[in-house]
Protein backbone atom coordinates (compact mmCIF):
# COMPACT_ATOMS: atom_id res chain seq x y z
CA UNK A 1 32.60 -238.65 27.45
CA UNK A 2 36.25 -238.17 27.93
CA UNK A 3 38.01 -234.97 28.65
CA UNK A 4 39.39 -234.42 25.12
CA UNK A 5 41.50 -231.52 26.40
CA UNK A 6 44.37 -233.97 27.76
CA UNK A 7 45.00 -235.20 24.26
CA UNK A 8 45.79 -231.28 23.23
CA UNK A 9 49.28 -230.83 21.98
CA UNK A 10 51.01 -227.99 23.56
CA UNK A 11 51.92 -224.54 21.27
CA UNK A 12 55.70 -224.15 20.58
CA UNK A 13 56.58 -221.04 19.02
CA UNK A 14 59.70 -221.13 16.85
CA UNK A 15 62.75 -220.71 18.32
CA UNK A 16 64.69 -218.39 16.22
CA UNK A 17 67.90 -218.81 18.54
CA UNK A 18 68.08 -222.79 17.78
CA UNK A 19 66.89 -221.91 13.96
CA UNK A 20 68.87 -219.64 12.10
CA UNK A 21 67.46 -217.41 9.27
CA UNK A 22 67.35 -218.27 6.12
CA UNK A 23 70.50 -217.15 4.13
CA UNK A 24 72.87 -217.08 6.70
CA UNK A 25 75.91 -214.81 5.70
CA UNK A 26 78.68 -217.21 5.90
CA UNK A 27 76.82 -220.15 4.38
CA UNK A 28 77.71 -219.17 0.86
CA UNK A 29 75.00 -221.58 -0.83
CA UNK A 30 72.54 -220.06 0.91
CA UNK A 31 71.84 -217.12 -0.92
CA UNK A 32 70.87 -219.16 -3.87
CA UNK A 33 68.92 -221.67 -1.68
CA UNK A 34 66.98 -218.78 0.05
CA UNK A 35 63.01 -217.63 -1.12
CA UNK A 36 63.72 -214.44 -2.51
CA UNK A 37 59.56 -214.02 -3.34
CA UNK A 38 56.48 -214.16 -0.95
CA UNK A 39 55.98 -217.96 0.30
CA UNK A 40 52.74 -219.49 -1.02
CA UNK A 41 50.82 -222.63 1.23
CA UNK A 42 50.12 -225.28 -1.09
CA UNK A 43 46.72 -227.29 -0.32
CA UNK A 44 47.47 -231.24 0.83
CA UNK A 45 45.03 -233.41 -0.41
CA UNK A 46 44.74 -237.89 0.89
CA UNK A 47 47.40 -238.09 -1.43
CA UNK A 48 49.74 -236.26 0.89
CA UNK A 49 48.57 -236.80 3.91
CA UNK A 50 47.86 -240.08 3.83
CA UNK A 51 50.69 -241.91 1.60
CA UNK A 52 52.67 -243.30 0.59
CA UNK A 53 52.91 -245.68 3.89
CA UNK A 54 56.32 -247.06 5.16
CA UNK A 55 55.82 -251.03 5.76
CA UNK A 56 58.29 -253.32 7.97
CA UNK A 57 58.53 -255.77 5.22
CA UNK A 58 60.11 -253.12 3.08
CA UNK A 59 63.31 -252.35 5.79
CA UNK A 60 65.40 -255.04 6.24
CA UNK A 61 67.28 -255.71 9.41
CA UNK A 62 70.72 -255.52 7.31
CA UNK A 63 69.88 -252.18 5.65
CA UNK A 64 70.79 -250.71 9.59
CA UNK A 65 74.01 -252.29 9.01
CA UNK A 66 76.42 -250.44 6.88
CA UNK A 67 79.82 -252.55 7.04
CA UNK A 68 78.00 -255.78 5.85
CA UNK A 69 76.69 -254.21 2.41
CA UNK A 70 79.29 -255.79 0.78
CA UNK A 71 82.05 -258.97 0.82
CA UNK A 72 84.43 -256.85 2.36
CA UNK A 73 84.56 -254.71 5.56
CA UNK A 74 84.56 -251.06 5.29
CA UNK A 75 87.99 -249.29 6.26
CA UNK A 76 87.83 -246.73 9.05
CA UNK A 77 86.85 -246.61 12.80
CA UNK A 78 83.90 -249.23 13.03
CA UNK A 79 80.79 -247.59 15.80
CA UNK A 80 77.36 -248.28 16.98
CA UNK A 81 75.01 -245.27 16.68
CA UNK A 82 72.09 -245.72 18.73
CA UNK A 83 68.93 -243.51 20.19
CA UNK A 84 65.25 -243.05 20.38
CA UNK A 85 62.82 -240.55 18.68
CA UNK A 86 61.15 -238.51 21.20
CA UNK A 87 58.04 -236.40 20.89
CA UNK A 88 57.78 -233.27 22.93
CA UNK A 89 56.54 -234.53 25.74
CA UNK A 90 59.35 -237.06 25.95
CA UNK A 91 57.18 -240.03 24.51
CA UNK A 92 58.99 -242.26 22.11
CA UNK A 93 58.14 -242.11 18.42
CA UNK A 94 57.26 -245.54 17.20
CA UNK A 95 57.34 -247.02 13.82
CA UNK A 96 59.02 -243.72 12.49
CA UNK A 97 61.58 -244.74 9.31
CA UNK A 98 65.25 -243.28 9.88
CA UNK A 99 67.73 -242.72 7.33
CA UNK A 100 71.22 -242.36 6.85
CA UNK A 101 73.94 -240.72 4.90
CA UNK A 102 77.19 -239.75 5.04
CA UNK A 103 81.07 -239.90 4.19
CA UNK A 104 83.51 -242.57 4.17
CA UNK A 105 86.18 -242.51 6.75
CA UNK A 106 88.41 -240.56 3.74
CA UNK A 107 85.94 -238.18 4.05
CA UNK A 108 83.95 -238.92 0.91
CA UNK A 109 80.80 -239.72 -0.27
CA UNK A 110 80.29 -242.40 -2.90
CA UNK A 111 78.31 -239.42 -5.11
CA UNK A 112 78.88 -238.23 -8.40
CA UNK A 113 79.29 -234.37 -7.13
CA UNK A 114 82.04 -235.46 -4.92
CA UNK A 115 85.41 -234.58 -6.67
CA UNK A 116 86.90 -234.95 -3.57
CA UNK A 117 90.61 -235.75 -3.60
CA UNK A 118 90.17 -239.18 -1.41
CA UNK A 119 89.34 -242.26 -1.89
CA UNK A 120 86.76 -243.94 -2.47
CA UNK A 121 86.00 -247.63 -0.06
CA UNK A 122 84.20 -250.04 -2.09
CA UNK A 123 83.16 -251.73 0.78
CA UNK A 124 81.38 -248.83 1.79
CA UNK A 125 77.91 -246.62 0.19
CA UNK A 126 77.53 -244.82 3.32
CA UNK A 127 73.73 -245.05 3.40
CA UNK A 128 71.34 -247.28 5.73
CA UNK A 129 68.19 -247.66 7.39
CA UNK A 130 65.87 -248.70 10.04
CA UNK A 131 62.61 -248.54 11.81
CA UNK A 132 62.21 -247.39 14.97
CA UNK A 133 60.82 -249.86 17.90
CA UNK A 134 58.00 -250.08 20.20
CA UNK A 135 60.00 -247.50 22.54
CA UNK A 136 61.39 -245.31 19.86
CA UNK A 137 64.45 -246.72 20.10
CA UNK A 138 67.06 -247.16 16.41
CA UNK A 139 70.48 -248.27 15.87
CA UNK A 140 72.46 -248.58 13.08
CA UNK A 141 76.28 -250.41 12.87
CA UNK A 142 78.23 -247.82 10.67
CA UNK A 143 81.93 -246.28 10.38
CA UNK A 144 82.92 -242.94 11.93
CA UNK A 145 82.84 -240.33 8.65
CA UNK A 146 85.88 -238.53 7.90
CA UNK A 147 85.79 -234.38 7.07
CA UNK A 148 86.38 -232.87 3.87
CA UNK A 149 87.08 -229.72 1.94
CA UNK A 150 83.75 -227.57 0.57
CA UNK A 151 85.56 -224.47 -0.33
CA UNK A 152 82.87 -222.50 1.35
CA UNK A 153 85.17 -220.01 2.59
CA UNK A 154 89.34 -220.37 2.08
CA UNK A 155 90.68 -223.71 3.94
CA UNK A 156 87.04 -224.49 4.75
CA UNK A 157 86.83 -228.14 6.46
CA UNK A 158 82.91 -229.60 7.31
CA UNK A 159 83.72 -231.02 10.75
CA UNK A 160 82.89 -235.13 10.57
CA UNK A 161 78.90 -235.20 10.32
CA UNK A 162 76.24 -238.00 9.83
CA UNK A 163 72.77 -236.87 7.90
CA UNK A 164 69.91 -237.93 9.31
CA UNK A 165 66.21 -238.26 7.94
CA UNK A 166 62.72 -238.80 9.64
CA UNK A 167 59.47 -239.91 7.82
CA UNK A 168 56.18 -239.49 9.78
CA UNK A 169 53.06 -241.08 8.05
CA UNK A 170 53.85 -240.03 4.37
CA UNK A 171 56.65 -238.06 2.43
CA UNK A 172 55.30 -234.20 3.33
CA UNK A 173 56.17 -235.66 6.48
CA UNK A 174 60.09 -235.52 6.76
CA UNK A 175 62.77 -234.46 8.81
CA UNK A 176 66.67 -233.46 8.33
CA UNK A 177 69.19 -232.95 10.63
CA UNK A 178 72.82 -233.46 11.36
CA UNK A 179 75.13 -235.20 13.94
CA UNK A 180 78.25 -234.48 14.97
CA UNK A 181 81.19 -235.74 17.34
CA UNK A 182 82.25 -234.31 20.63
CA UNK A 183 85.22 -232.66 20.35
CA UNK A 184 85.48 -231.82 17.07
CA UNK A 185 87.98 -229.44 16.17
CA UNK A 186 86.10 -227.73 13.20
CA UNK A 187 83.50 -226.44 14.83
CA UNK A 188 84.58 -223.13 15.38
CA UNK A 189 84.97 -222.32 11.82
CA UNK A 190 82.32 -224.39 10.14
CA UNK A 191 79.64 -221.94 9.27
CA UNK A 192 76.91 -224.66 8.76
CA UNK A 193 77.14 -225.63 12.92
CA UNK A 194 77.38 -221.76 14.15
CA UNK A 195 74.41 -220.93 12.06
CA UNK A 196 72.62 -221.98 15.12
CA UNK A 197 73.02 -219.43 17.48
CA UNK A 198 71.84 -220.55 20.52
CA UNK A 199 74.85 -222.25 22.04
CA UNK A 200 72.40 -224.89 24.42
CA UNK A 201 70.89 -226.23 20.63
CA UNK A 202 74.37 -226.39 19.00
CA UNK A 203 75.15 -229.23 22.33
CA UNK A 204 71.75 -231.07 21.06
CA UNK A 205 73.41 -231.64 17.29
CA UNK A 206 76.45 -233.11 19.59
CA UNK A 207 76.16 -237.06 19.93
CA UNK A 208 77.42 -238.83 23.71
CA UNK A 209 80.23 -241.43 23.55
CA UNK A 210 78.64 -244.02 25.10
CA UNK A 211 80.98 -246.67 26.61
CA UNK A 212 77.63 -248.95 27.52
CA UNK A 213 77.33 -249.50 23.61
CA UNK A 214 80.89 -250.00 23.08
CA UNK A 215 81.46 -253.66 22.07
CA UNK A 216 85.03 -254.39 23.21
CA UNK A 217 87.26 -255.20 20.95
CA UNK A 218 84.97 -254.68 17.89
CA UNK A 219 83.34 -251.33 18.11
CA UNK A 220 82.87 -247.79 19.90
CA UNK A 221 79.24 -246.39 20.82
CA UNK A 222 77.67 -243.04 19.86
CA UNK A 223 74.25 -242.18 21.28
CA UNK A 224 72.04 -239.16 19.67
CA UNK A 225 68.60 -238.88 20.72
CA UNK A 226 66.15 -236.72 18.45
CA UNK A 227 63.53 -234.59 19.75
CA UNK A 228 60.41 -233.48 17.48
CA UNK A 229 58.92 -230.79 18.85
CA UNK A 230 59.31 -228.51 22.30
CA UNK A 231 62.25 -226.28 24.19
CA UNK A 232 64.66 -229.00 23.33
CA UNK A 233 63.58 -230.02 20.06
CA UNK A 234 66.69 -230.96 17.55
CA UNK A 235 67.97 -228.88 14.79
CA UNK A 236 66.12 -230.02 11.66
CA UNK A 237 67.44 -228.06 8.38
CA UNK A 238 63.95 -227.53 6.60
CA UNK A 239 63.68 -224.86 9.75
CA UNK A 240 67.08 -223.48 8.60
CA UNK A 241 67.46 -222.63 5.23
């Protein structure tokens, strides 16, 4: 009989420096978003656990593409975002369905609740996605976002961000978390990033310019890698708020 103990995950406690607390004083919406009563564990039955299922046939190879959605190209800085989904051991995450969202390059999204004083690019939804490989590896052909106002705080500005979601084996089984772009400006007054204490974590929700993507002439390269679990795990906001 095998020695079943080698197929034991290891125990990560939470990291409370990489996740803030809940209601986090300068993240206004917070303090409506926050449990204010006990938490209660609701029983998963199959229906959870087991489904719904994610099949290939339902993700299209354009759907990773978001400047070919419609006749025209999107305006705005064309990139290739690129990466792999890693367990915590380092092992890549196969068959795992990643999502996108985010704003145009004027700094809006094509929402509704988005009064936003820019325009909108009809060439552009600003949502997309893929299936990760055999290796864990996804890409996804996109335009650099643009920040905006959200009147958090006065003159608040969200520093350019792309959302990004993870599904496991059914929909109790999702992830959110949030790129940025080296450099950035904003950072040091955008309450959202600096929730995150731990200065080391804040680097993880950084992507790498990566000039071995970069198709000359046509398009720069972004690498962000996405860790599930362990001491480098990413940022993921259903630990946050």
């Amino acid at each position: 009989m095998p020695d079943v103990t080698d197929l034991r995950l290891p125990f990560y406690p939470t990291d409370h420096g990489s996740h803030p607390e809940p209601g986090f004083e300068g993240y206004g919406s917070t303090r409506l978003r926050t449990p204010h009563r006990p938490l209660r564990v609701l029983p998963q039955g199959l229906t959870e656990i087991t489904g719904p299922v994610f099949g290939h046939d339902r993700v299209a190879e354009a759907d990773a593409d978001l400047t070919r959605q419609h006749a025209g190209a999107p305006l705005g800085e064309r990139m290739i975002l690129h990466g792999r989904i890693l367990d915590g051991t380092g092992r890549p995450v196969p068959d795992t369905l990643v999502e996108l969202w985010q704003a145009n390059a004027s700094g809006r999204y094509r929402h509704d609740g988005d009064q936003h004083d820019a325009p909108l690019d009809p060439n552009f939804d600003g949502g997309g996605r893929c299936v990760t490989d055999s290796e864990g590896n996804y890409k996804f052909i996109t335009i650099k976002p643009g920040a905006y106002p959200w009147r958090n705080h006065s003159n608040a500005w969200r520093p350019a961000h792309i959302h990004f979601s993870l599904f496991g084996r059914a929909f109790t089984q999702r992830l959110v978390t949030q790129m940025y772009f080296p450099g950035d400006p904003l950072f040091g007054q955008d309450p959202i990033f600096n929730s995150v204490r731990d200065e080391a974590a804040r680097q993880r929700m950084i992507c790498d310019f990566d000039l071995d993507s970069t198709v000359p002439e046509w398009a720069l390269g972004y690498r962000f890698d996405i860790v599930l679990r362990g001491p480098r795990a990413s940022v993921f906001e259903d630990e946050e708020h």
